[in-house]
N, C-alpha and C. Protein backbone atom coordinates (compact mmCIF):
# COMPACT_ATOMS: atom_id res chain seq x y z
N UNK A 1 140.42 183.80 128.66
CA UNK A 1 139.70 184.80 127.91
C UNK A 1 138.34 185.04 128.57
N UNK A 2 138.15 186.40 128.65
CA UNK A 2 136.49 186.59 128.64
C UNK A 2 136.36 187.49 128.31
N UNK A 3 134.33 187.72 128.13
CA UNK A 3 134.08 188.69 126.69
C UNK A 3 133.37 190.00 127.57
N UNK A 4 133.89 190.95 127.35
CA UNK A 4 133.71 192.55 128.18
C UNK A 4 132.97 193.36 126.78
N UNK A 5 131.99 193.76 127.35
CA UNK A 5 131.79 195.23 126.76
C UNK A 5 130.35 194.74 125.87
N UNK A 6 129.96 195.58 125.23
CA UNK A 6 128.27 195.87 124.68
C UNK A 6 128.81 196.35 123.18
N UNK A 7 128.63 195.68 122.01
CA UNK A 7 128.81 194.16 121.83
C UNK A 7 130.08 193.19 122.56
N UNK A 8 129.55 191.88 122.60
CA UNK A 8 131.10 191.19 123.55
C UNK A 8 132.16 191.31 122.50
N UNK A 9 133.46 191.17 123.48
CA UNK A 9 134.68 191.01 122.54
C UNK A 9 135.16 190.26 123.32
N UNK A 10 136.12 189.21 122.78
CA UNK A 10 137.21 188.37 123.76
C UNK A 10 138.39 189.22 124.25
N UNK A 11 138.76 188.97 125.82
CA UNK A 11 139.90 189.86 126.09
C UNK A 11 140.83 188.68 127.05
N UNK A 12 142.54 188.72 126.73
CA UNK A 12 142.72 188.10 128.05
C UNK A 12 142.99 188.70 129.10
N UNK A 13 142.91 188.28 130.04
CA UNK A 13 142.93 188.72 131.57
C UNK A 13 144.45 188.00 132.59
N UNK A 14 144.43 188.97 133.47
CA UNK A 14 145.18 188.60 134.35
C UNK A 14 144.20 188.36 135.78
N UNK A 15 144.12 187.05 136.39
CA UNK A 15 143.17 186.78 137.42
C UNK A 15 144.19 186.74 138.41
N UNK A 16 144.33 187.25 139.54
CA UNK A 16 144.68 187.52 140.93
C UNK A 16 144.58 186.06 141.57
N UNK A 17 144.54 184.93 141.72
CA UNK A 17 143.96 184.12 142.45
C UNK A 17 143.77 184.00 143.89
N UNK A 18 144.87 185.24 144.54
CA UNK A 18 144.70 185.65 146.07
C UNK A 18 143.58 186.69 146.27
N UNK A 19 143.21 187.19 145.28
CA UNK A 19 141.77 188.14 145.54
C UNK A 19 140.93 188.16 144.70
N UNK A 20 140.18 189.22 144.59
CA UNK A 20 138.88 189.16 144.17
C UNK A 20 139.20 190.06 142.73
N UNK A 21 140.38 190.33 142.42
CA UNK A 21 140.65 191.08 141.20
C UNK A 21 140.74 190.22 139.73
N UNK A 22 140.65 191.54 138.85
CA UNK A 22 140.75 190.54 137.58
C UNK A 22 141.07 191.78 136.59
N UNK A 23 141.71 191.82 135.98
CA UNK A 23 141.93 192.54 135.07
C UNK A 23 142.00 192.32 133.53
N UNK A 24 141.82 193.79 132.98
CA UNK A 24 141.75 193.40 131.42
C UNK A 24 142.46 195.00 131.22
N UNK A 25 143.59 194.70 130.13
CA UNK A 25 144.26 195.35 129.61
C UNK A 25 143.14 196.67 128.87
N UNK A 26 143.81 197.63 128.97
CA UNK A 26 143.14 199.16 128.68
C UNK A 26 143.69 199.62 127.21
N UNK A 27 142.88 200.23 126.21
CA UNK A 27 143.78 200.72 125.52
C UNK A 27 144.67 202.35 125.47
N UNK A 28 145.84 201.69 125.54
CA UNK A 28 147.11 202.80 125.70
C UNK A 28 147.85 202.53 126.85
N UNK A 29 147.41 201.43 127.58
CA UNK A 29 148.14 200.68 128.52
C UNK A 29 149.52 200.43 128.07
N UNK A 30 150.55 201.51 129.05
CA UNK A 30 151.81 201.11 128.36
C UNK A 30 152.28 200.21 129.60
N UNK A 31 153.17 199.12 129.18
CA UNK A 31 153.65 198.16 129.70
C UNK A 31 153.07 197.05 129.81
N UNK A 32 151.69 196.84 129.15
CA UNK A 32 150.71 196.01 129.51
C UNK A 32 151.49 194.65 128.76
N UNK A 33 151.34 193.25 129.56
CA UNK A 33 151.93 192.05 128.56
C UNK A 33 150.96 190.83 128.46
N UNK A 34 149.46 191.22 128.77
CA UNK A 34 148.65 190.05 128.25
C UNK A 34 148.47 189.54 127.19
N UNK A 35 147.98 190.32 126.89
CA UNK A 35 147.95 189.97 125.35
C UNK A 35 148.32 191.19 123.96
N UNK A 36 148.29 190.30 122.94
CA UNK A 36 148.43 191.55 121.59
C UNK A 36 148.09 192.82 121.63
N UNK A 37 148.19 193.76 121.43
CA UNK A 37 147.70 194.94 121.62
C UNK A 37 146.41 195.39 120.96
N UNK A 38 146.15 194.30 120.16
CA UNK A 38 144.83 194.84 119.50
C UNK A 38 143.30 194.04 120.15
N UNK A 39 144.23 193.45 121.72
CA UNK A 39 143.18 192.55 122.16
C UNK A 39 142.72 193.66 123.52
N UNK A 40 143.62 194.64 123.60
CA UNK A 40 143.05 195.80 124.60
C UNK A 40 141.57 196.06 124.48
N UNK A 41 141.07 196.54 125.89
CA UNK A 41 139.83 197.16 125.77
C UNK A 41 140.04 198.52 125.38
N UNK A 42 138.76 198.66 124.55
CA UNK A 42 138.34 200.44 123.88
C UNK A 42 137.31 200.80 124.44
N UNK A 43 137.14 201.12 125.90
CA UNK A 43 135.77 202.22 126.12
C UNK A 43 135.19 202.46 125.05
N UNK A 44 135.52 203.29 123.84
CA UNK A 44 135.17 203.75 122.94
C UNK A 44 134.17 202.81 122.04
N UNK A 45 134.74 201.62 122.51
CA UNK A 45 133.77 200.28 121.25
C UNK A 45 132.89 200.02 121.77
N UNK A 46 132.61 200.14 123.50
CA UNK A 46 131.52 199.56 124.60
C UNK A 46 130.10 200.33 124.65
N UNK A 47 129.15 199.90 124.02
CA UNK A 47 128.00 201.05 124.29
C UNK A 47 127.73 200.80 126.29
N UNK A 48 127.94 200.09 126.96
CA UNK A 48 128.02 199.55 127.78
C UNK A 48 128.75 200.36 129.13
N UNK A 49 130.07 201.15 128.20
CA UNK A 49 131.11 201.32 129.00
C UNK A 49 130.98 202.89 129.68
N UNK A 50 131.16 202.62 131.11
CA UNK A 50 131.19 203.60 131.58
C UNK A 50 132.69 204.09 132.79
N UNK A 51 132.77 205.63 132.30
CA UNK A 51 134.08 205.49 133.37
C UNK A 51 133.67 205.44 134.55
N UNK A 52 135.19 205.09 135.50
CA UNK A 52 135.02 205.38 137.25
C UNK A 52 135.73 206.57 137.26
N UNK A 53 136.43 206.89 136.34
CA UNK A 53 137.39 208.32 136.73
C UNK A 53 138.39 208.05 137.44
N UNK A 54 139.76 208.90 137.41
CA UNK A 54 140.64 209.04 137.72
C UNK A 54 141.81 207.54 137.26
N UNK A 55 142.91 207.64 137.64
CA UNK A 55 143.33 206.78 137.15
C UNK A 55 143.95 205.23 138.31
N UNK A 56 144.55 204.33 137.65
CA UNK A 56 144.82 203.21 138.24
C UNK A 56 146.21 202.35 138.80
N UNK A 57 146.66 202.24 139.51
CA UNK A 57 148.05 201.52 139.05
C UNK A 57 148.15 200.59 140.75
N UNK A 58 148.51 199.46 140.03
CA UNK A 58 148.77 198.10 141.38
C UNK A 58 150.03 197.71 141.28
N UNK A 59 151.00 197.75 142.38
CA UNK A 59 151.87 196.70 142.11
C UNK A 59 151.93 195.21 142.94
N UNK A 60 152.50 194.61 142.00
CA UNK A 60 152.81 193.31 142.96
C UNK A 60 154.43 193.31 143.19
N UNK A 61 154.27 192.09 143.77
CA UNK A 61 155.83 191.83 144.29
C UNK A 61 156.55 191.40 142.90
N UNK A 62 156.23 190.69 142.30
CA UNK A 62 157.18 190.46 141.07
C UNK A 62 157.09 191.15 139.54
N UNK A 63 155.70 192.18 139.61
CA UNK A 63 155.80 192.62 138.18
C UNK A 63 154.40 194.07 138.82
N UNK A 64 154.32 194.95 137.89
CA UNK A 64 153.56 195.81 138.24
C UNK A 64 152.26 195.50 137.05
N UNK A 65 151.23 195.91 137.06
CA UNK A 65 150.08 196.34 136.18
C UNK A 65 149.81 197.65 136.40
């Protein structure tokens, strides 16, 4: 778990341990399987949060995010 956003919230993550990535589930993330769905991040809740724009998608060899 770690806590993202302005106020913190707990989120779990998926950590890469071959790189420098780390992720935290989005809300409306379909396919996402970290955690509960109500443990997604909400831009919307973050006074903090700002976009990068456009959108995202990684795959790995055994599962996609």
């Amino acid at each position: 778990m770690v806590q993202v956003g302005t106020p913190p919230r707990d989120y779990a993550v998926g950590l890469d341990s071959g790189s420098g990535d780390l992720f935290v589930e989005g809300k409306g993330c379909k396919g996402c399987t970290l955690g509960p769905p109500n443990s997604q991040y909400d831009p919307s809740a973050s006074a903090s949060s700002k976009s990068a724009g456009g959108s995202f998608h990684h795959s790995y060899q055994t599962c996609s995010m």
